[in-house]
C-alpha atoms as a PDB file:
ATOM      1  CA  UNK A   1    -101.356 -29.467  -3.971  1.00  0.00           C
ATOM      2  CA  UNK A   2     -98.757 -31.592  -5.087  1.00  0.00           C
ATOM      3  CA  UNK A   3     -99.463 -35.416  -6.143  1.00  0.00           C
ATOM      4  CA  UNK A   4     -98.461 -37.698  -3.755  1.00  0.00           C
ATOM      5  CA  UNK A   5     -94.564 -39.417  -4.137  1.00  0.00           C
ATOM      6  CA  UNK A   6     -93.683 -42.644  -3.790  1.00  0.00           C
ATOM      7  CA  UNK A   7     -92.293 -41.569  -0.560  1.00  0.00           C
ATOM      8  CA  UNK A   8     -96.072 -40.352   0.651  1.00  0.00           C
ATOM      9  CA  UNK A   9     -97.112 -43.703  -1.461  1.00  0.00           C
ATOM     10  CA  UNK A  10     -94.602 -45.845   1.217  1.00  0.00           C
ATOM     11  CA  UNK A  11     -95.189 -44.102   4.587  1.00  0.00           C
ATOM     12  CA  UNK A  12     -99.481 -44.214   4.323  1.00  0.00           C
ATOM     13  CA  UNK A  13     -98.913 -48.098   2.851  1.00  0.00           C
ATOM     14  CA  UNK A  14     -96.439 -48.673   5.932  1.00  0.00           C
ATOM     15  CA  UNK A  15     -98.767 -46.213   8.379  1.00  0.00           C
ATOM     16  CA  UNK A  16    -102.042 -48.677   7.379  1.00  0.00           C
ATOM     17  CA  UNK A  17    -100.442 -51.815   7.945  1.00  0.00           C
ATOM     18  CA  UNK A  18     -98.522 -50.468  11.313  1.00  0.00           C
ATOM     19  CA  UNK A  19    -101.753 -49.559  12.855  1.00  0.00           C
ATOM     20  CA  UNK A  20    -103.949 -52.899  12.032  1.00  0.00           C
ATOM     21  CA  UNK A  21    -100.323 -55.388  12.082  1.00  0.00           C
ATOM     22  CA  UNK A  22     -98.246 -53.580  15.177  1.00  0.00           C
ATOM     23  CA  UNK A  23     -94.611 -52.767  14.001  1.00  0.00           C
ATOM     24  CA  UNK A  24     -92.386 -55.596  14.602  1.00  0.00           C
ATOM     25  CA  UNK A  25     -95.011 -57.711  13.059  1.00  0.00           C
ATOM     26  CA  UNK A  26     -95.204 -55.457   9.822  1.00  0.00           C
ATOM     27  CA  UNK A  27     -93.174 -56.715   7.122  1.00  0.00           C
ATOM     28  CA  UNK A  28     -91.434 -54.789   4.821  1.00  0.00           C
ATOM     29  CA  UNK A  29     -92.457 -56.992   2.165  1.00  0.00           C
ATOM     30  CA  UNK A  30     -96.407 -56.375   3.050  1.00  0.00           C
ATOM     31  CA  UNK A  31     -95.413 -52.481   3.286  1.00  0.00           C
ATOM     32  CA  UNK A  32     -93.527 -53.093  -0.959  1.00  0.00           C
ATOM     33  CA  UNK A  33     -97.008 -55.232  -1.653  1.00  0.00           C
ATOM     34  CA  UNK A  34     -99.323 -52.520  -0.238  1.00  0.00           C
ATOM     35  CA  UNK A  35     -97.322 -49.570  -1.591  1.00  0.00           C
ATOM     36  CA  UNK A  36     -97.058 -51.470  -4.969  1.00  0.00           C
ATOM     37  CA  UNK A  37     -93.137 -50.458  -4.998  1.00  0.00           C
ATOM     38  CA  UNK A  38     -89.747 -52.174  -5.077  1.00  0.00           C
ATOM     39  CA  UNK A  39     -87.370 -52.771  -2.484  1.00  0.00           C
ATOM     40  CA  UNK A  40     -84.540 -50.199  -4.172  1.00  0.00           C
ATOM     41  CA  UNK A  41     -87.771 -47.428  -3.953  1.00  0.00           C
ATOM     42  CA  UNK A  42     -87.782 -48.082  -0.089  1.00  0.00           C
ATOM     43  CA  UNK A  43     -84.066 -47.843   0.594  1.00  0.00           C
ATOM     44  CA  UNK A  44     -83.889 -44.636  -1.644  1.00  0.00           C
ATOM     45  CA  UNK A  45     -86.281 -43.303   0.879  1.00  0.00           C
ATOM     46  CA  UNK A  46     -85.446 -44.836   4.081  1.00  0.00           C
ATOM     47  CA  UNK A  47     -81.977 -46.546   5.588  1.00  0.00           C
ATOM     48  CA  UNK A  48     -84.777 -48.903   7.525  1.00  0.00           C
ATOM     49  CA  UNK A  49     -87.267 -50.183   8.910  1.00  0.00           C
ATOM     50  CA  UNK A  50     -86.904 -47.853  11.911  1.00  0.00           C
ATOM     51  CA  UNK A  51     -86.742 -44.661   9.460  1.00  0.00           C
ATOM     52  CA  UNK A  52     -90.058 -45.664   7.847  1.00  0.00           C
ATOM     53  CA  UNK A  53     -91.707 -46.250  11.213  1.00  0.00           C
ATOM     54  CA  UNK A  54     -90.704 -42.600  12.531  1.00  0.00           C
ATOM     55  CA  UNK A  55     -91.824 -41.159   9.401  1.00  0.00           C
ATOM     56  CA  UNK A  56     -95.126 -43.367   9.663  1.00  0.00           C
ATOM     57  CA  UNK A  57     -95.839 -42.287  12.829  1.00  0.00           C
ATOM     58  CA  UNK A  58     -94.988 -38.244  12.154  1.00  0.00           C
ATOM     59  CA  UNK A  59     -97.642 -38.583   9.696  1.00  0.00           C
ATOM     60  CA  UNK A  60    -100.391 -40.389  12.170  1.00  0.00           C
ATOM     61  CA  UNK A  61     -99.485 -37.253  14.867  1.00  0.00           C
ATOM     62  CA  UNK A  62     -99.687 -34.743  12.572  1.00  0.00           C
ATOM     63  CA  UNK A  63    -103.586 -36.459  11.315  1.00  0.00           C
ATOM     64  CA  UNK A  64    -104.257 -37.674  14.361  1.00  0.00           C
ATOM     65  CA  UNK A  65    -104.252 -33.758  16.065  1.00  0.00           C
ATOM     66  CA  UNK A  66    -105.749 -32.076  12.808  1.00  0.00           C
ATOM     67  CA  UNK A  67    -109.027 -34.491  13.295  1.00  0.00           C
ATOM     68  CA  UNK A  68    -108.733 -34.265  17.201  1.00  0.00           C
ATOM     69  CA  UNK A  69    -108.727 -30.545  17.497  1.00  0.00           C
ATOM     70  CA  UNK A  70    -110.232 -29.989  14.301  1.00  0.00           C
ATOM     71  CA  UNK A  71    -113.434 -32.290  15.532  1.00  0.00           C
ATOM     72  CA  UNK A  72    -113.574 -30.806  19.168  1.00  0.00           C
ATOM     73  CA  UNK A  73    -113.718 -27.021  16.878  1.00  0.00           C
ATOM     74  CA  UNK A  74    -116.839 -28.455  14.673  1.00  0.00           C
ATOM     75  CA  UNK A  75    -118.464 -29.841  17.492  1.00  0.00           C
ATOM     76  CA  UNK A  76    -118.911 -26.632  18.635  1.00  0.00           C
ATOM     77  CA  UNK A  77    -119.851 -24.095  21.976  1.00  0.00           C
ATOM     78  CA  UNK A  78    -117.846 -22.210  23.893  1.00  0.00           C
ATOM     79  CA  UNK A  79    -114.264 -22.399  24.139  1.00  0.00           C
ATOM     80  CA  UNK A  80    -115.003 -24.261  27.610  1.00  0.00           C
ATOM     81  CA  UNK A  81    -117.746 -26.722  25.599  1.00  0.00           C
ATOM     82  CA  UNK A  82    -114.657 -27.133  23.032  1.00  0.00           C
ATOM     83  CA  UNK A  83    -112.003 -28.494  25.506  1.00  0.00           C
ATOM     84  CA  UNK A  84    -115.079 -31.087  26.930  1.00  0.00           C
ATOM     85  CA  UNK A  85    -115.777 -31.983  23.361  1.00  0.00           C
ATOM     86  CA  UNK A  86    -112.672 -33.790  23.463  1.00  0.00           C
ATOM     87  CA  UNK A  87    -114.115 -37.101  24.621  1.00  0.00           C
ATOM     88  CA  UNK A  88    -117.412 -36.690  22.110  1.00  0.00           C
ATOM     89  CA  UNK A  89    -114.612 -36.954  19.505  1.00  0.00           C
ATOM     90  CA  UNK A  90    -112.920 -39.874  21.308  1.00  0.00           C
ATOM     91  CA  UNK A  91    -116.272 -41.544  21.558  1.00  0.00           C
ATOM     92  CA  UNK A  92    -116.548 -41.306  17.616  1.00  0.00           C
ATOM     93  CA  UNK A  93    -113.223 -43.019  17.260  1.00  0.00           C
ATOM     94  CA  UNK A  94    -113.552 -45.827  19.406  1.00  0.00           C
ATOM     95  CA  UNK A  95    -117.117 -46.196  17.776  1.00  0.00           C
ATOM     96  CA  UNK A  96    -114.908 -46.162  14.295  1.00  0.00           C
ATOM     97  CA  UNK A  97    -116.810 -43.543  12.738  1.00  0.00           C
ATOM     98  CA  UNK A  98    -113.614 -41.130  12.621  1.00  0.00           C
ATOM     99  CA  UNK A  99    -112.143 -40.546   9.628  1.00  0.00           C
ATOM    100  CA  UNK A 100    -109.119 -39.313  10.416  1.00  0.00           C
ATOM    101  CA  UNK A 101    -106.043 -38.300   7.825  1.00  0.00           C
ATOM    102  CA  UNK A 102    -108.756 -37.133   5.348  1.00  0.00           C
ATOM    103  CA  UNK A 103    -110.005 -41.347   4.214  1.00  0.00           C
ATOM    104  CA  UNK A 104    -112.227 -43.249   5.252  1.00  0.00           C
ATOM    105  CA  UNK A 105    -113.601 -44.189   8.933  1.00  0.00           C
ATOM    106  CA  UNK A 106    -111.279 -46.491  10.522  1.00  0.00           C
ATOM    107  CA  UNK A 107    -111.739 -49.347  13.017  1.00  0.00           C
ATOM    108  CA  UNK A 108    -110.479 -48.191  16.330  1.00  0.00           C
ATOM    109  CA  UNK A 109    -107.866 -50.911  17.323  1.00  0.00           C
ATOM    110  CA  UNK A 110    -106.330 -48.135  20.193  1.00  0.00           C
ATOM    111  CA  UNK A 111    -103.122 -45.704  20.250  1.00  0.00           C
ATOM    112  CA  UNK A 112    -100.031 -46.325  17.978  1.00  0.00           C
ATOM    113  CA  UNK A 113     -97.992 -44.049  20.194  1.00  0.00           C
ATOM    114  CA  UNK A 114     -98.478 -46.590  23.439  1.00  0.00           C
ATOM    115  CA  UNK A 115     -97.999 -49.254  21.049  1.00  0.00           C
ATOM    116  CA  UNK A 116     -95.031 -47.895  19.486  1.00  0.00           C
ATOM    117  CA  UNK A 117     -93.434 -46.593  22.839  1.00  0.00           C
ATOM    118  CA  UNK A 118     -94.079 -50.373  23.987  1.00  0.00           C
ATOM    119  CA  UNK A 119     -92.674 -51.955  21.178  1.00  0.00           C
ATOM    120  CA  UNK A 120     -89.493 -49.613  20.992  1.00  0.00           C
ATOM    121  CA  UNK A 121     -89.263 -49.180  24.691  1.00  0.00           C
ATOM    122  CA  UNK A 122     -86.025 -47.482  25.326  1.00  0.00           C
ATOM    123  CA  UNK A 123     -86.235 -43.962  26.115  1.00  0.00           C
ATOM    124  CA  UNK A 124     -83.527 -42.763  23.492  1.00  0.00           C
ATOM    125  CA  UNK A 125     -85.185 -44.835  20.701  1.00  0.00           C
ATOM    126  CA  UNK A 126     -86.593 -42.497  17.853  1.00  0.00           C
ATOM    127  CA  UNK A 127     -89.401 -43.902  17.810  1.00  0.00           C
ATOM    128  CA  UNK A 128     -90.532 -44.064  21.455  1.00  0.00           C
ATOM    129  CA  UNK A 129     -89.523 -40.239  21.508  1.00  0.00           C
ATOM    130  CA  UNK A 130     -91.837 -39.670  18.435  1.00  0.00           C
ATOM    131  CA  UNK A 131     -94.324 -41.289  20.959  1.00  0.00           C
ATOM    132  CA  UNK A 132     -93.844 -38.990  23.510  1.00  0.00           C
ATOM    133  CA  UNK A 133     -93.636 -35.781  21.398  1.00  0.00           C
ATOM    134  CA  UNK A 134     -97.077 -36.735  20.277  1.00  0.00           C
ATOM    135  CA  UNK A 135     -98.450 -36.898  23.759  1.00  0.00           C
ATOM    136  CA  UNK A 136     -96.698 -34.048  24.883  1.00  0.00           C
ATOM    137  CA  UNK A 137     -98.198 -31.682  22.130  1.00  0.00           C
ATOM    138  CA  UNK A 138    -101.575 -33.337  22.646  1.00  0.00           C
ATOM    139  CA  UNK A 139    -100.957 -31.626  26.240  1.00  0.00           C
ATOM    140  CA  UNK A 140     -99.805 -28.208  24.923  1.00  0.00           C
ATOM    141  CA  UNK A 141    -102.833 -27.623  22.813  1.00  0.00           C
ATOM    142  CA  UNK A 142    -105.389 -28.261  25.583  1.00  0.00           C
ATOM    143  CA  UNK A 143    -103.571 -26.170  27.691  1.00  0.00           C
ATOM    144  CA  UNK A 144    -103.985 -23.474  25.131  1.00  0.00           C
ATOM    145  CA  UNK A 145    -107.655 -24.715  24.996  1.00  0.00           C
ATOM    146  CA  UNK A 146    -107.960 -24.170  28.760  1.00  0.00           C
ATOM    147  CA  UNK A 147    -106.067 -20.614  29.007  1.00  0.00           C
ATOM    148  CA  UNK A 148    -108.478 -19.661  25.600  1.00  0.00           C
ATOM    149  CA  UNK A 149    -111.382 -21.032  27.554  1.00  0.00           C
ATOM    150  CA  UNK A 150    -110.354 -18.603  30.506  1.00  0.00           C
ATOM    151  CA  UNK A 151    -110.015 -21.833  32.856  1.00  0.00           C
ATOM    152  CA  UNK A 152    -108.032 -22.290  36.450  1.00  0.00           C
ATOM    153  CA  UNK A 153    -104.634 -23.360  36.353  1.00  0.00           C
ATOM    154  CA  UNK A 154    -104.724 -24.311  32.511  1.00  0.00           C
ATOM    155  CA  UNK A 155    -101.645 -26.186  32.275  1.00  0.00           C
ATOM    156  CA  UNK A 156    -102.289 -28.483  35.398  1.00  0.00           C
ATOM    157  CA  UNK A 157    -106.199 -29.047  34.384  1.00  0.00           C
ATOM    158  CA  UNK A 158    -104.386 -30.151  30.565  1.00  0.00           C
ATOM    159  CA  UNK A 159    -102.075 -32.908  31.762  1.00  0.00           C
ATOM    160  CA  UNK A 160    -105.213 -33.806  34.097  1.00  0.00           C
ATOM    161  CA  UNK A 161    -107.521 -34.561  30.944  1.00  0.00           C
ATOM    162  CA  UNK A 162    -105.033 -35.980  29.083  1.00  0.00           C
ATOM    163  CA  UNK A 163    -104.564 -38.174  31.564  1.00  0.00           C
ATOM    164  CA  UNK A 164    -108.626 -38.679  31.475  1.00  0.00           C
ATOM    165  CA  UNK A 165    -108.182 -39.029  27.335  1.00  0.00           C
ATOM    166  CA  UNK A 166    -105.428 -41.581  28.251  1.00  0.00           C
ATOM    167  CA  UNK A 167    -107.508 -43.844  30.035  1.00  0.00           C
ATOM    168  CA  UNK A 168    -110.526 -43.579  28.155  1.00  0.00           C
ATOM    169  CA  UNK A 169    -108.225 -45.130  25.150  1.00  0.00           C
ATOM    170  CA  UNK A 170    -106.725 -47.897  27.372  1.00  0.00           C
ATOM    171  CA  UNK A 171    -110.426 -48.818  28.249  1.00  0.00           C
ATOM    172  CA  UNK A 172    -111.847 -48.657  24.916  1.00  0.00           C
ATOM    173  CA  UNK A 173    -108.740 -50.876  23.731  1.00  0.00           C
ATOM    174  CA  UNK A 174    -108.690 -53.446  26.458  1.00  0.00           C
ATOM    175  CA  UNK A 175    -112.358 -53.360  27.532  1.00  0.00           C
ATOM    176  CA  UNK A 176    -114.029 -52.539  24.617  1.00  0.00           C
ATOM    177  CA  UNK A 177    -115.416 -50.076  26.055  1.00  0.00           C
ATOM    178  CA  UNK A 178    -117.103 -47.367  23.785  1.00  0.00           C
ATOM    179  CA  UNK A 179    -118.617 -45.667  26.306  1.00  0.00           C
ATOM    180  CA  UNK A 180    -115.344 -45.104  28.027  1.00  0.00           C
ATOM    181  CA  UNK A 181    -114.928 -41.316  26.354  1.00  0.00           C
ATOM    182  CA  UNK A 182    -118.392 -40.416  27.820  1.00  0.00           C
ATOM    183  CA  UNK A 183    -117.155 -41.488  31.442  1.00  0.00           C
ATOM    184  CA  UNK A 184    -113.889 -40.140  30.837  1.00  0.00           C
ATOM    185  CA  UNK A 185    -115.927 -36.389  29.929  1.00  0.00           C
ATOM    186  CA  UNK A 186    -118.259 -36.768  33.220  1.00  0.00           C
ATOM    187  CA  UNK A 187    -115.330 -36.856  35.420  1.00  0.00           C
ATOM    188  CA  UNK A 188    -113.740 -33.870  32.983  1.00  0.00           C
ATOM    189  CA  UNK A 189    -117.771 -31.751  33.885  1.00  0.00           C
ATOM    190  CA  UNK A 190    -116.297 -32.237  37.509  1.00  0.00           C
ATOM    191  CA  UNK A 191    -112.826 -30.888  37.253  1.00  0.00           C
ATOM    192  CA  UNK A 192    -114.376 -27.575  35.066  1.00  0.00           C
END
């Protein structure tokens, strides 16, 4: 595997401090301090701000669905026990013991796609689409989850516990709710 560039070195600086800071509120000087790099390294990179966020966030998708689906596969059972395990995983990352993009555990402080898609709200932004693909292929998966898993109308019961996963972060992120993944998966034992 290759060493990282200063381009990887930017986008994980900028991806740290957009998921603890927000994204209007992250600076690109904070990003330059973090990253240890110049302002000429970041515009050799990136036109802006904007760039660096869609980047940021391409990396947090593709992480965010390698742990996901990775964690719900070495959790374990049957493919119909692996679609459920879903929310165990959830419950780990609102608990912050999920290490996901291959560091440390992180402190759960809720979804950078809602935050993004609220921050950059128009539909046509690049970021907010970003936000969208990310849901969107969070949707496909389980639906090839379901069909594996031999369940009814695989497609429909995906967007339907999606829309379970959904809440279950919005509760764990306004409540504080940690136990929100385990309610989210007893109402997901129902629809099965």
């Amino acid at each position: 595997m290759a060493p990282p560039s200063r381009r990887d070195d930017l986008v994980v600086a900028a991806l740290r401090l957009f998921l603890n800071d927000g994204f209007h509120a992250t600076g690109i000087a904070a990003i330059l301090d973090v990253a240890g790099l110049t302002k000429m390294t970041l515009y050799h990179h990136f036109k802006s701000k904007e760039e660096l966020i869609v980047a940021a966030l391409e990396l947090r998708d593709r992480q965010f669905r390698d742990w996901l689906f990775g964690r719900m596969q070495a959790i374990g059972g049957t493919p119909r026990s692996q679609v459920l395990n879903m929310f165990d995983a959830l419950g780990e990352w609102f608990r912050g013991e999920a290490a996901i993009g291959g560091g440390g555990t992180e402190t759960f402080r809720g979804c950078p796609f809602v935050k993004a898609s609220a921050e950059y709200a128009e539909p046509g932004d690049p970021i907010h689409r970003i936000a969208g693909d990310h849901k969107r292929r969070i949707v496909e998966t389980l639906g090839e989850m379901c069909h594996k898993a031999e369940l009814p109308e695989p497609e429909r019961l995906a967007r339907r516990l999606a829309l379970l996963k959904e809440g279950a972060i919005a509760d764990a992120t306004i409540a504080g709710d940690a136990q929100a993944a385990a309610e989210a998966k007893m109402m997901a034992v129902r629809m099965l």
